[in-house]
N, C-alpha and C. Protein backbone atom coordinates (compact mmCIF):
# COMPACT_ATOMS: atom_id res chain seq x y z
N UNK A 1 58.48 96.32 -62.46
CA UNK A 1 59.17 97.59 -62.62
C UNK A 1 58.15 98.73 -62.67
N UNK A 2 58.62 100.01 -61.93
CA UNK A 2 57.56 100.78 -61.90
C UNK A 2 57.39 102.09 -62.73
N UNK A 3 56.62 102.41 -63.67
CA UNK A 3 56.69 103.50 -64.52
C UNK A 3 56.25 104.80 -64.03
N UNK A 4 57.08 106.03 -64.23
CA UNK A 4 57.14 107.16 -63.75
C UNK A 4 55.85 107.60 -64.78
N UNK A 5 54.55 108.64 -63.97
CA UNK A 5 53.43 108.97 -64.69
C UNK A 5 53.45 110.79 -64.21
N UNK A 6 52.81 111.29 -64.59
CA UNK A 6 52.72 113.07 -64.83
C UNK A 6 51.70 113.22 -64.29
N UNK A 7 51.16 113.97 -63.47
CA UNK A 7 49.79 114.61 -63.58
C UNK A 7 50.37 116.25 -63.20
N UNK A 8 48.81 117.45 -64.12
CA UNK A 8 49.17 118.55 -63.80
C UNK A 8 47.73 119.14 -62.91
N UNK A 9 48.25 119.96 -62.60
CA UNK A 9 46.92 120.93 -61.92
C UNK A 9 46.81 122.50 -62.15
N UNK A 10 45.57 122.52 -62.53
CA UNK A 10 45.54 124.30 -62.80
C UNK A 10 45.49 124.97 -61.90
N UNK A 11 46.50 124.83 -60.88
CA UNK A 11 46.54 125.51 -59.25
C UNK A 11 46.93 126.88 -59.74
N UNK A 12 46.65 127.81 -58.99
CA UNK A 12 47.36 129.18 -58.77
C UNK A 12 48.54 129.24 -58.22
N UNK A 13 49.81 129.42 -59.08
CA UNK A 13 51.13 129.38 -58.16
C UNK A 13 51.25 130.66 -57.76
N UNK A 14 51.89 130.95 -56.50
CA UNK A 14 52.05 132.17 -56.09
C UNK A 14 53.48 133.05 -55.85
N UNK A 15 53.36 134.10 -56.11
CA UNK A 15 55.25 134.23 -55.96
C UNK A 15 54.97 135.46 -54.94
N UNK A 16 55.69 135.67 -53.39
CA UNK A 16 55.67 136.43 -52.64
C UNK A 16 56.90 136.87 -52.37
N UNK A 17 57.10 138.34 -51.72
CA UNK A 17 58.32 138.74 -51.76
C UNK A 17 57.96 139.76 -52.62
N UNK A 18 59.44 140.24 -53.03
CA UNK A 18 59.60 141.27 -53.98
C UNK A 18 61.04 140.73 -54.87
N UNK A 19 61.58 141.30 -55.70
CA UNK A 19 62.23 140.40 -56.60
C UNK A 19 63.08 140.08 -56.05
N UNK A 20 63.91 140.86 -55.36
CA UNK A 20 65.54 140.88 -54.74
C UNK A 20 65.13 139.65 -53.75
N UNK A 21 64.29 139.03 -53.78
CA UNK A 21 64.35 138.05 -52.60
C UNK A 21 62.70 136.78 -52.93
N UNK A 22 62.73 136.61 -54.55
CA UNK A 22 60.94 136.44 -54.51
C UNK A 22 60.98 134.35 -53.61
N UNK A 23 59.73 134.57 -53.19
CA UNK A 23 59.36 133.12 -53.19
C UNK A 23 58.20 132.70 -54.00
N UNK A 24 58.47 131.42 -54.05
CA UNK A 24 57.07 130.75 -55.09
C UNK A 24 56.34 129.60 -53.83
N UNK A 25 54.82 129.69 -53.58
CA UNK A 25 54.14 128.60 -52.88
C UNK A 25 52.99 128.32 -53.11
N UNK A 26 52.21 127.23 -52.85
CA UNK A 26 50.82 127.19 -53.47
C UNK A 26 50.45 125.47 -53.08
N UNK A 27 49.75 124.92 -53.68
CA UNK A 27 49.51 123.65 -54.04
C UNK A 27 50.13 122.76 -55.45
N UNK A 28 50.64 121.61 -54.95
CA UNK A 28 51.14 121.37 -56.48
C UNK A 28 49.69 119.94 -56.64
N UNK A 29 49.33 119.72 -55.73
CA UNK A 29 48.26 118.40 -56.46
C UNK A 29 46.89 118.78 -55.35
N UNK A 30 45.55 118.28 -55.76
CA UNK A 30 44.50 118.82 -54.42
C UNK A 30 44.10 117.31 -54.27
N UNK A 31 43.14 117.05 -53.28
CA UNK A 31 42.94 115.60 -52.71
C UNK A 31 41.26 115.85 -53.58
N UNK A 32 41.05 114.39 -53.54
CA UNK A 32 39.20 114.27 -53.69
C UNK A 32 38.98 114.69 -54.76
N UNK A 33 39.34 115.39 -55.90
CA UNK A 33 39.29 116.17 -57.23
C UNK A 33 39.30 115.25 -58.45
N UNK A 34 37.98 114.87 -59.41
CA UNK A 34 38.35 113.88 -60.09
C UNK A 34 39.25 114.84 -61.21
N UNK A 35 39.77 113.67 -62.10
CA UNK A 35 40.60 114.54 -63.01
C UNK A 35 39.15 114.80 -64.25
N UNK A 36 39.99 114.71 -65.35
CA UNK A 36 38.93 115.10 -66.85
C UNK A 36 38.96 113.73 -67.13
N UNK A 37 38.43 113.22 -68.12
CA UNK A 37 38.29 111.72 -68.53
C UNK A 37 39.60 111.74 -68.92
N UNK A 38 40.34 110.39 -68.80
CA UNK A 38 41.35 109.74 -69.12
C UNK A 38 41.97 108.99 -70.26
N UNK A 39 40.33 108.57 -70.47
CA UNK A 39 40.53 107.63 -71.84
C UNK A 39 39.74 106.65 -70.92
N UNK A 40 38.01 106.32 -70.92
CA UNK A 40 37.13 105.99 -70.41
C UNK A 40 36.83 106.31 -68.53
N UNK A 41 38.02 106.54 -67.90
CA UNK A 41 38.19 106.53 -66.55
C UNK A 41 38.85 107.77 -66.33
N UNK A 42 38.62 107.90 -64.82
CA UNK A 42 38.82 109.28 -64.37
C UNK A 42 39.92 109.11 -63.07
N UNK A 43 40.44 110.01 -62.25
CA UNK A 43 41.24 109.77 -61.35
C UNK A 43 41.18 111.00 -60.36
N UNK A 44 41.84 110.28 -58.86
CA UNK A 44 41.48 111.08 -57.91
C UNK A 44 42.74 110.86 -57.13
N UNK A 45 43.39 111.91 -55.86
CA UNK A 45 44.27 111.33 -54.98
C UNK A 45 43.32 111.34 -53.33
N UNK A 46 43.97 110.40 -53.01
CA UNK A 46 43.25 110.38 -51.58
C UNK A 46 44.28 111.13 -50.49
N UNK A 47 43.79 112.17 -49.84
CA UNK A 47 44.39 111.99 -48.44
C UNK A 47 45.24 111.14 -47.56
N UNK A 48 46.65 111.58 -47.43
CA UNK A 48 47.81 110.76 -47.16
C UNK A 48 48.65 110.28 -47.99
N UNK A 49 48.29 110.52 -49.58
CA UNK A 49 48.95 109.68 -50.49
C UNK A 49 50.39 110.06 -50.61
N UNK A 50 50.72 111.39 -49.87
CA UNK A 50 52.05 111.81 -49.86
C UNK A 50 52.59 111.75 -49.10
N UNK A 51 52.40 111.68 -48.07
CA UNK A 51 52.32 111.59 -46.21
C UNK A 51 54.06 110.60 -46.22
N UNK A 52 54.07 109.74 -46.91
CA UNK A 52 55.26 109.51 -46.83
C UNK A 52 56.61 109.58 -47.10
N UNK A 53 56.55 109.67 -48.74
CA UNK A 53 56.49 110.31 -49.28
C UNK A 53 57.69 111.27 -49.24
N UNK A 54 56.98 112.08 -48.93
CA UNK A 54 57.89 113.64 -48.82
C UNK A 54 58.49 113.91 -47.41
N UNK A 55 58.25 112.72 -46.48
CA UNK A 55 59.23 112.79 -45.50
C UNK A 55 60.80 111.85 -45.56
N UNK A 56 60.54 111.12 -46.84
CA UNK A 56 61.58 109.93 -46.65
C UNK A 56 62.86 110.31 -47.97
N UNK A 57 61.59 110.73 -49.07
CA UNK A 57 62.32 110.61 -50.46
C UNK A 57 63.43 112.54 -50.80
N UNK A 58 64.41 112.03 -51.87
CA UNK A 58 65.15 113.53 -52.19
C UNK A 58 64.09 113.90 -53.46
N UNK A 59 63.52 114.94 -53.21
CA UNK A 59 62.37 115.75 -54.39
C UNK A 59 63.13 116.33 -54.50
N UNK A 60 63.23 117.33 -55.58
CA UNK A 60 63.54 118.34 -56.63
C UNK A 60 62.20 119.12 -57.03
N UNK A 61 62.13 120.29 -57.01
CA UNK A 61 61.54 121.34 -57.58
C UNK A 61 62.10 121.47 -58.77
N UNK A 62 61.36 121.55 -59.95
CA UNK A 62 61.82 121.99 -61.82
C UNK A 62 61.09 122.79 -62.69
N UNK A 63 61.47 123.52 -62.87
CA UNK A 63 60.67 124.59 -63.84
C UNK A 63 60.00 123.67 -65.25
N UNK A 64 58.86 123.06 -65.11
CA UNK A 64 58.27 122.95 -65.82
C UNK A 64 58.83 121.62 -66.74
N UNK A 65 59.40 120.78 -65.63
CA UNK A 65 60.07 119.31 -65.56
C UNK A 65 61.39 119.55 -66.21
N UNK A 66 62.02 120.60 -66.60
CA UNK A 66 63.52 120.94 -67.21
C UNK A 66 64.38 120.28 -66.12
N UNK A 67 65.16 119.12 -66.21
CA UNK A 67 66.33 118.57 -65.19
C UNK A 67 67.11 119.68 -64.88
N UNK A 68 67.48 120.27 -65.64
CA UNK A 68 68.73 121.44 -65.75
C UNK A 68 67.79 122.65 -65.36
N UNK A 69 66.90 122.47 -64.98
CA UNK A 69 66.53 123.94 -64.23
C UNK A 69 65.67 123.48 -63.16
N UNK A 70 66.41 123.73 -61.96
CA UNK A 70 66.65 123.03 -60.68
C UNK A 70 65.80 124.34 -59.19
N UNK A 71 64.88 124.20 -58.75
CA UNK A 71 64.51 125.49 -58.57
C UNK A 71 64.63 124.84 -56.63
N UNK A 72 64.46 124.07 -56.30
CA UNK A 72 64.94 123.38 -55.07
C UNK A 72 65.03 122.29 -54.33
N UNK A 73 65.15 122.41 -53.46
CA UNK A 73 64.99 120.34 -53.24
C UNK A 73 65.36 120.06 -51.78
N UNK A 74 63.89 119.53 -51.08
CA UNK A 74 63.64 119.49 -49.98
C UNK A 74 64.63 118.76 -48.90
N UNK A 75 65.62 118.31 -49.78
CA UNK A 75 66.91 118.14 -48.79
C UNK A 75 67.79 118.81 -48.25
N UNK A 76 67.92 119.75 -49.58
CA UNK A 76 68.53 120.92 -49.35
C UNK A 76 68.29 122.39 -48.18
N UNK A 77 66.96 122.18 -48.08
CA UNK A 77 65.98 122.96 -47.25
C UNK A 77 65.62 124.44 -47.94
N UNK A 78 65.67 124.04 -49.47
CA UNK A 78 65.19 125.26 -50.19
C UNK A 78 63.70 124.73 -51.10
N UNK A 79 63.38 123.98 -50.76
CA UNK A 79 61.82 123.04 -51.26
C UNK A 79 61.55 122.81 -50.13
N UNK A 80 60.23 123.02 -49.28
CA UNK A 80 59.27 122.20 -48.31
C UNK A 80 57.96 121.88 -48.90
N UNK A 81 57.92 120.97 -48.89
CA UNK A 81 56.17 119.65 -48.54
C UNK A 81 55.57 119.44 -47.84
N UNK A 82 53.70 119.65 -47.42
CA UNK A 82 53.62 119.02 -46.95
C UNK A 82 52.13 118.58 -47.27
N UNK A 83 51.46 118.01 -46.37
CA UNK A 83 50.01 118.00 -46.48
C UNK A 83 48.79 118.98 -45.85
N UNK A 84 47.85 119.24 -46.68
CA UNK A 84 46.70 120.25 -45.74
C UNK A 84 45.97 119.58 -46.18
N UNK A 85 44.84 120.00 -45.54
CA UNK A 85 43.25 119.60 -46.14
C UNK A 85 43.11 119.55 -47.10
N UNK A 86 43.81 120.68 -48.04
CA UNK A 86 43.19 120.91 -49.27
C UNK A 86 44.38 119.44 -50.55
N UNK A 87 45.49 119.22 -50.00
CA UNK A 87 46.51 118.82 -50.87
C UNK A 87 47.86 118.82 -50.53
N UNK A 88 48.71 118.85 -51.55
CA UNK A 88 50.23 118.75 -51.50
C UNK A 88 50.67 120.43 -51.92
N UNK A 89 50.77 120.56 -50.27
CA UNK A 89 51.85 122.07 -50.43
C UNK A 89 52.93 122.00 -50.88
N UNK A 90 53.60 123.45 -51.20
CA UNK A 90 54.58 123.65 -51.19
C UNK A 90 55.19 125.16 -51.35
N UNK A 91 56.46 125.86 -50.72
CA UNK A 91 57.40 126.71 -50.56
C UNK A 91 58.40 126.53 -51.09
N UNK A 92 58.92 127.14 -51.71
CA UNK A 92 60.50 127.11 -52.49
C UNK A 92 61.03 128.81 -52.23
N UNK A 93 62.19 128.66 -52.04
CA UNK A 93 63.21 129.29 -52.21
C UNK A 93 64.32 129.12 -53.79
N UNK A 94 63.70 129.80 -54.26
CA UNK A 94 63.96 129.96 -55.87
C UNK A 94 65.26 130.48 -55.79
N UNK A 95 66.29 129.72 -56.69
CA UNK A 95 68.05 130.36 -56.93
C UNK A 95 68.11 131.54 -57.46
N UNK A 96 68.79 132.73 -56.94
CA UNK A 96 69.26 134.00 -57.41
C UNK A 96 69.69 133.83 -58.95
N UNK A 97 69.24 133.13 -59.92
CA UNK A 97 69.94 132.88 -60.99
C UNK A 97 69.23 133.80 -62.38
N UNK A 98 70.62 133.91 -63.24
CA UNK A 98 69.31 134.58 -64.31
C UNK A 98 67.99 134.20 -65.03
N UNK A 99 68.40 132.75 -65.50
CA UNK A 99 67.00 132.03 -66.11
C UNK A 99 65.82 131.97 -64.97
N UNK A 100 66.06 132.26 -63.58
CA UNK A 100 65.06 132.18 -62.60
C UNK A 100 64.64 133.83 -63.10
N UNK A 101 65.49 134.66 -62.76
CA UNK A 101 64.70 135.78 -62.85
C UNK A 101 64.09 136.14 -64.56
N UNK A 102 64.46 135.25 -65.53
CA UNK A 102 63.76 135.79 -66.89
C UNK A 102 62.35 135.02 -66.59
N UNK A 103 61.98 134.07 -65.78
CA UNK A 103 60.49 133.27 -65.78
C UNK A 103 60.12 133.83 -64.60
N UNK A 104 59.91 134.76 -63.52
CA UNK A 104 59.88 135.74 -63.06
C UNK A 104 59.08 136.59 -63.24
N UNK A 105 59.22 136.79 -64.66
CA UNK A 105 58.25 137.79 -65.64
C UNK A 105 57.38 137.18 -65.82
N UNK A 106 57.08 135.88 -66.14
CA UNK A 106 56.15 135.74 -66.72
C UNK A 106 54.92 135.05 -65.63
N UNK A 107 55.89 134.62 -64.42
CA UNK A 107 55.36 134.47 -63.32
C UNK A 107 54.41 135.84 -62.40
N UNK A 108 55.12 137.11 -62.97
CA UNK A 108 54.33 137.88 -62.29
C UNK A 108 53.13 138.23 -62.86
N UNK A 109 53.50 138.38 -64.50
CA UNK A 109 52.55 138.30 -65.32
C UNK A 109 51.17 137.44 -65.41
N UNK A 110 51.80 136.64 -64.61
CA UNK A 110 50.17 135.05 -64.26
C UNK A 110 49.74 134.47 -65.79
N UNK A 111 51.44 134.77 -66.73
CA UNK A 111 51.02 134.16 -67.86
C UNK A 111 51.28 132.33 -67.53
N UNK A 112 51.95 132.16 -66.41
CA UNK A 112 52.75 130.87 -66.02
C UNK A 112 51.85 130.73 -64.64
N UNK A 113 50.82 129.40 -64.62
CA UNK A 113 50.03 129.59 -62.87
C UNK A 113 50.32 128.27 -62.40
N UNK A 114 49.98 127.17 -63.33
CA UNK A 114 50.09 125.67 -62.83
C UNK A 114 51.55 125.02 -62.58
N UNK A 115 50.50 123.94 -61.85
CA UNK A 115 51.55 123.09 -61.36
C UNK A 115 51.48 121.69 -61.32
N UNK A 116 52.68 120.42 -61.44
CA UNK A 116 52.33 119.52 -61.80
C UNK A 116 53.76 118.47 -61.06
N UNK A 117 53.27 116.93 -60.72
CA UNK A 117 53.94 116.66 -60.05
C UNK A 117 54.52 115.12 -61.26
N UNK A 118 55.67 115.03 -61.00
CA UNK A 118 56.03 113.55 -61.47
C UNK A 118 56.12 112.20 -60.25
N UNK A 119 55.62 111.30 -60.39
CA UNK A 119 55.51 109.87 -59.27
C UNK A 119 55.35 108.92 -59.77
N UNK A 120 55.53 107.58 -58.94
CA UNK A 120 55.56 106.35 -59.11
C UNK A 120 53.96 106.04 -57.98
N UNK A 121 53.50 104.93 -58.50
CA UNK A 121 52.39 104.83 -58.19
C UNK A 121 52.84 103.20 -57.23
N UNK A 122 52.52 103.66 -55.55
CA UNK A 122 52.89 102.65 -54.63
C UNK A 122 51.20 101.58 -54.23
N UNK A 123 50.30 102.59 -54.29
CA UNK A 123 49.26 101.64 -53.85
C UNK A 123 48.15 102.68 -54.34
N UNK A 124 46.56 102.00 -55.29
CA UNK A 124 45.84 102.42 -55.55
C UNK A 124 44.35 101.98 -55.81
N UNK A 125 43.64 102.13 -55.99
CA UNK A 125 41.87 100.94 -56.03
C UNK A 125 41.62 101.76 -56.68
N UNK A 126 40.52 100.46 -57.77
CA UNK A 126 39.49 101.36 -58.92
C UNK A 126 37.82 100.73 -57.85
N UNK A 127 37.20 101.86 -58.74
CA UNK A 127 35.86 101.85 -58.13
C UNK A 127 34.82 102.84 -59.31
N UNK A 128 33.86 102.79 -58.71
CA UNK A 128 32.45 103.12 -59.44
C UNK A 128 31.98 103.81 -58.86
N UNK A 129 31.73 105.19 -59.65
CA UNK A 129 31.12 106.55 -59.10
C UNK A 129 29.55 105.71 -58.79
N UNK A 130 29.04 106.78 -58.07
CA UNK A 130 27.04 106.29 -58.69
C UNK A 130 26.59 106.98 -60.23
N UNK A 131 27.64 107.78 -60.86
CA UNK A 131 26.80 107.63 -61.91
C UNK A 131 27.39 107.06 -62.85
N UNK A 132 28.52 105.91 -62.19
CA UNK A 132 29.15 104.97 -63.43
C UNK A 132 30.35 105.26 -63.55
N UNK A 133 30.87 106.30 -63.52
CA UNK A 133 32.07 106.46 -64.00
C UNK A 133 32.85 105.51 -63.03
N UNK A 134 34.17 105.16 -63.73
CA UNK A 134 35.29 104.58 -63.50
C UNK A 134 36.41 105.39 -62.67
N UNK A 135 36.77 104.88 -61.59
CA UNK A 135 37.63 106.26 -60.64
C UNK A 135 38.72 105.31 -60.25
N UNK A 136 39.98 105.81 -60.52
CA UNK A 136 41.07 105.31 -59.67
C UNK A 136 41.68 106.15 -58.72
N UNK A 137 41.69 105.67 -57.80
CA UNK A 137 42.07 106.50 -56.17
C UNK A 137 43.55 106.40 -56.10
N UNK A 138 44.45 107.10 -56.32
CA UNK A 138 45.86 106.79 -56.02
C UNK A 138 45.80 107.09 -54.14
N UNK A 139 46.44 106.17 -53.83
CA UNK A 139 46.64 106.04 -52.05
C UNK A 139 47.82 105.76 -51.72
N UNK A 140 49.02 105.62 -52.12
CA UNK A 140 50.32 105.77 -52.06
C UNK A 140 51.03 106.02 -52.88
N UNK A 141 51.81 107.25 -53.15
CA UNK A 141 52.62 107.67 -53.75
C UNK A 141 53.96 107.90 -53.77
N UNK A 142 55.25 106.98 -54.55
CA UNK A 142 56.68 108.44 -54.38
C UNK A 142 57.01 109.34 -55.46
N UNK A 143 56.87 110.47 -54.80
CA UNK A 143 57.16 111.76 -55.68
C UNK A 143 58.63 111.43 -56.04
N UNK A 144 59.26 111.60 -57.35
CA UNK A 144 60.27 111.81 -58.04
C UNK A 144 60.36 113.69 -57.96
N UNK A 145 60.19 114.51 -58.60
CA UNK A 145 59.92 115.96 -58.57
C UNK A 145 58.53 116.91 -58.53
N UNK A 146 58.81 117.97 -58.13
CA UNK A 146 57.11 118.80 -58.45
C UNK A 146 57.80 119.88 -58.83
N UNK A 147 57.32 119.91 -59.98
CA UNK A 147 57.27 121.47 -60.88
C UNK A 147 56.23 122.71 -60.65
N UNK A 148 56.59 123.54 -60.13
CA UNK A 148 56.07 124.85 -59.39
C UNK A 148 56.03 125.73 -60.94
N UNK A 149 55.70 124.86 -61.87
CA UNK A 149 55.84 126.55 -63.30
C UNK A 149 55.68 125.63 -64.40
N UNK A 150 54.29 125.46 -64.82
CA UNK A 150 53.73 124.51 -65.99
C UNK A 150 53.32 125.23 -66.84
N UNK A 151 53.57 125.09 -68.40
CA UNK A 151 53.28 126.27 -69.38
C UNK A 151 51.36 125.90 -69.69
N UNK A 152 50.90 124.37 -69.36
CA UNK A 152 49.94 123.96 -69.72
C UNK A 152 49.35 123.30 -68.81
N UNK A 153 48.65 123.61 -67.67
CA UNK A 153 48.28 123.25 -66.14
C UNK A 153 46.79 122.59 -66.33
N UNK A 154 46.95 121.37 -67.49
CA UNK A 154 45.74 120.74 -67.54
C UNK A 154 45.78 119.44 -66.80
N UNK A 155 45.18 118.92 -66.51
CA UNK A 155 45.08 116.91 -65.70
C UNK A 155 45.03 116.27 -67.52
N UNK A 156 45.96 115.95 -67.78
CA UNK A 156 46.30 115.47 -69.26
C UNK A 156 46.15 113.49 -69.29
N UNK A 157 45.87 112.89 -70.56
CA UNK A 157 45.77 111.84 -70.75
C UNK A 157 47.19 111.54 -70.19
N UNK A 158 47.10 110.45 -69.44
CA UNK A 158 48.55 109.79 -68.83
C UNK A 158 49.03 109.36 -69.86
N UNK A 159 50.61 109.49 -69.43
CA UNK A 159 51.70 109.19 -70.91
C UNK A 159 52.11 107.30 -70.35
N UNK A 160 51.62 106.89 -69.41
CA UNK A 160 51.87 105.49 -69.47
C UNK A 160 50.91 104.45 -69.27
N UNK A 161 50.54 103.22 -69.57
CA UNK A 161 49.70 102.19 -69.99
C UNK A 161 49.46 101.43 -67.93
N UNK A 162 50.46 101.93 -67.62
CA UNK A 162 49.83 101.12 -66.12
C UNK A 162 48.70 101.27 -65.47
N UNK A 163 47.87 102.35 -65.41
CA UNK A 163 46.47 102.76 -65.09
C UNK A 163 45.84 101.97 -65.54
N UNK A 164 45.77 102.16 -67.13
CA UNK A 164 44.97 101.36 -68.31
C UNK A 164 44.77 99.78 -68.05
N UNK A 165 45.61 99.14 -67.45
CA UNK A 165 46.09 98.09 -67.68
C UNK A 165 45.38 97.45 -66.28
N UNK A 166 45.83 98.44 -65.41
CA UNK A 166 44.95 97.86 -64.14
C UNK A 166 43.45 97.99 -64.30
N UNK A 167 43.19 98.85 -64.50
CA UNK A 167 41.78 98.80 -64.81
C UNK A 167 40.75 97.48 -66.15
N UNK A 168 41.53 97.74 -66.64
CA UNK A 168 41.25 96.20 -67.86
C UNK A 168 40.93 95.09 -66.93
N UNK A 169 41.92 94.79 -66.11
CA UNK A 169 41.93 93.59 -64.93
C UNK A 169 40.58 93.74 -63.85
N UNK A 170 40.57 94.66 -63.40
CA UNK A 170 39.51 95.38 -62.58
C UNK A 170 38.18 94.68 -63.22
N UNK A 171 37.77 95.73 -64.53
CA UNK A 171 36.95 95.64 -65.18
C UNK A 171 36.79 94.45 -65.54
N UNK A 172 37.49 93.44 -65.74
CA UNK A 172 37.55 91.80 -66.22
C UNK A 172 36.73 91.08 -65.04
N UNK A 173 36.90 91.56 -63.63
CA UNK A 173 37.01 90.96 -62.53
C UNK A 173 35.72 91.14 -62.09
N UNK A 174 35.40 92.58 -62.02
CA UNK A 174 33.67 93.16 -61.72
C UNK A 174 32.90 91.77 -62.80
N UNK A 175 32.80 91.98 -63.88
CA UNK A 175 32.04 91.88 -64.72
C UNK A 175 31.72 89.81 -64.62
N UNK A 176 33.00 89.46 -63.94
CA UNK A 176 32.84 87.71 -63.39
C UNK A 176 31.83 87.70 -62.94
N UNK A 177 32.05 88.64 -61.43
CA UNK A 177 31.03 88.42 -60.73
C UNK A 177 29.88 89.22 -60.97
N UNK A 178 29.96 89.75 -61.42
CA UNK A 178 28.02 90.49 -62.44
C UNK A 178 27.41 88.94 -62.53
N UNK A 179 28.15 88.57 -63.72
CA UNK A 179 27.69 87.29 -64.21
C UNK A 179 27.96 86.04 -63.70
N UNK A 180 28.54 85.89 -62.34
CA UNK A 180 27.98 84.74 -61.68
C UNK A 180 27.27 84.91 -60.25
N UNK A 181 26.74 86.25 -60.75
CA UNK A 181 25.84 86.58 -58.88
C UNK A 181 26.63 86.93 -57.76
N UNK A 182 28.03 86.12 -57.81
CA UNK A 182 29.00 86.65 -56.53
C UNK A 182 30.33 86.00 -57.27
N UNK A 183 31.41 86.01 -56.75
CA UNK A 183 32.07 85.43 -57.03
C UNK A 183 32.85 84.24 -56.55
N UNK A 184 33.03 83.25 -57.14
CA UNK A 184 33.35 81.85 -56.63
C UNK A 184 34.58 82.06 -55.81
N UNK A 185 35.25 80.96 -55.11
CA UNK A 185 36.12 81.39 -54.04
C UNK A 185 37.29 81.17 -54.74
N UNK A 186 37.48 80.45 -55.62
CA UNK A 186 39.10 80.42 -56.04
C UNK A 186 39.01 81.73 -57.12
N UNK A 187 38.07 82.03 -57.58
CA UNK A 187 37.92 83.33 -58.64
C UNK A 187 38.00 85.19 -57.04
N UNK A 188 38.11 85.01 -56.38
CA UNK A 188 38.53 85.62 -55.01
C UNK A 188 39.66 85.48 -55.25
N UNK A 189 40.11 84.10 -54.64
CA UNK A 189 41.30 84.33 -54.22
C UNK A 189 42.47 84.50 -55.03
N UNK A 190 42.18 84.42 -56.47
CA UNK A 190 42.99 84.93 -57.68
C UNK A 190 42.81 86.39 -57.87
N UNK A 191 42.11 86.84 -57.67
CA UNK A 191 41.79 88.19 -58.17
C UNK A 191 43.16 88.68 -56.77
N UNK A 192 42.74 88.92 -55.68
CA UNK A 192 43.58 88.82 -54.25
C UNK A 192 45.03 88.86 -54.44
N UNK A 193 45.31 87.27 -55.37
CA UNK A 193 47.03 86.99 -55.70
C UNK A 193 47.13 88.27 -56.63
N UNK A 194 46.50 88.22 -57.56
CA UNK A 194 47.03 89.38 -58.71
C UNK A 194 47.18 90.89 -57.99
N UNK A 195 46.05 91.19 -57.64
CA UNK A 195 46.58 92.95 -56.72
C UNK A 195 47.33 92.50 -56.30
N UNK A 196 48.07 91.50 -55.21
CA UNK A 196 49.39 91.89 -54.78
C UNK A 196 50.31 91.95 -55.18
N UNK A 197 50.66 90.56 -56.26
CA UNK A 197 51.25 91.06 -57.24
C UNK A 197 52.02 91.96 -58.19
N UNK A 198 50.44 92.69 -58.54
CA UNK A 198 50.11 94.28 -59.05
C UNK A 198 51.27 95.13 -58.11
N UNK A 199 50.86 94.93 -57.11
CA UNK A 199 51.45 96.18 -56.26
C UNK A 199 52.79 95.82 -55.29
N UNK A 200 53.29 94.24 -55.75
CA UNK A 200 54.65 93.95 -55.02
C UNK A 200 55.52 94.64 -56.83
N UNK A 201 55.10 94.44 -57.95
CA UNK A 201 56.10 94.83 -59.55
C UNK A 201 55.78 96.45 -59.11
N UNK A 202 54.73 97.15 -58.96
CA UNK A 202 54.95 98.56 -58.76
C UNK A 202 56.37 99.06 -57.50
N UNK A 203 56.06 98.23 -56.56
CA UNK A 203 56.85 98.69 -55.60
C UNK A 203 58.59 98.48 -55.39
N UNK A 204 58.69 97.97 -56.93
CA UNK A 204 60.00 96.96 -56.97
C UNK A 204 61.33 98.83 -57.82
């Protein structure tokens, strides 16, 4: 079963237009960017990780993950996604509504800048910076929503244990073969069964 995880970004959201008609666009996640430490390990998205993604799945745009405040949704054709060099775009067409126009203010104000996406994690590898650190590469992702209006646009300790957990395994696995020079072939081909495993319960 697969657990829904948060990440935010201190992107610059942008609102263009003028009120009678504003739009909001910017980046909601960037590629190659490690996060802050995690809780020993750090994290990164790779290039493509949305690529699918946001052509297949119904996203929702949310003010700052509020269900009940619904700002668009790329089915609708008032949310678009996509990929650039830099990350995961995005354009919205924000509802004529009043609670849109009271955060508005504070949007023009640039007291409100980040942005942050909710997903399920489809396919990912840990690895080793050169100066040690611990990096997990997310490489397939499905977006559930992206919130275009975060009161706190930090890369925050993840609120669920599946990262943690893979990495424990990881780290179990390196450290075999540290200590037996390489690793034996049925200690391979177990490690092998388990990622898929790993990533047939994520994908379920």
């Amino acid at each position: 079963m697969k657990t829904l995880e948060v990440r935010h970004f201190p992107m610059q959201l942008r609102v263009v237009g003028d009120d009678t008609a504003p739009k909001l666009e910017g980046h909601i996640a960037v590629f190659n960017q490690l996060s802050d430490d995690l809780g020993g390990w750090r994290e990164k998205i790779a290039p493509g990780a949305f690529a699918e993604t946001i052509k297949i799945h119904d996203i929702r745009a949310l003010w700052n993950h509020e269900n009940d405040l619904v700002l668009g949704r790329n089915k609708a054709g008032t949310l678009e996604l996509a990929e650039d060099e830099v990350g995961l775009t995005f354009k919205n067409d924000p509802p004529a509504t009043t609670w849109f126009r009271d955060r508005l203010v504070s949007l023009r104000r640039k007291d409100v800048t980040g942005c942050s996406f909710s997903f399920y994690t489809d396919a990912h590898e840990w690895g080793t910076e050169p100066d040690g650190t611990q990096v997990r590469t997310l490489k397939k992702v499905t977006l559930v929503e992206v919130s275009p209006g975060v009161t706190f646009p930090a890369y925050p300790q993840p609120d669920t244990q599946v990262a943690q957990r893979s990495m424990q395994a990881w780290q179990a696995v390196e450290a075999q073969k540290k200590g037996a020079g390489q690793a034996p072939a049925d200690l391979v081909e177990r490690d092998s069964r388990s990622r898929c495993l790993h990533l047939r319960r994520l994908a379920l």
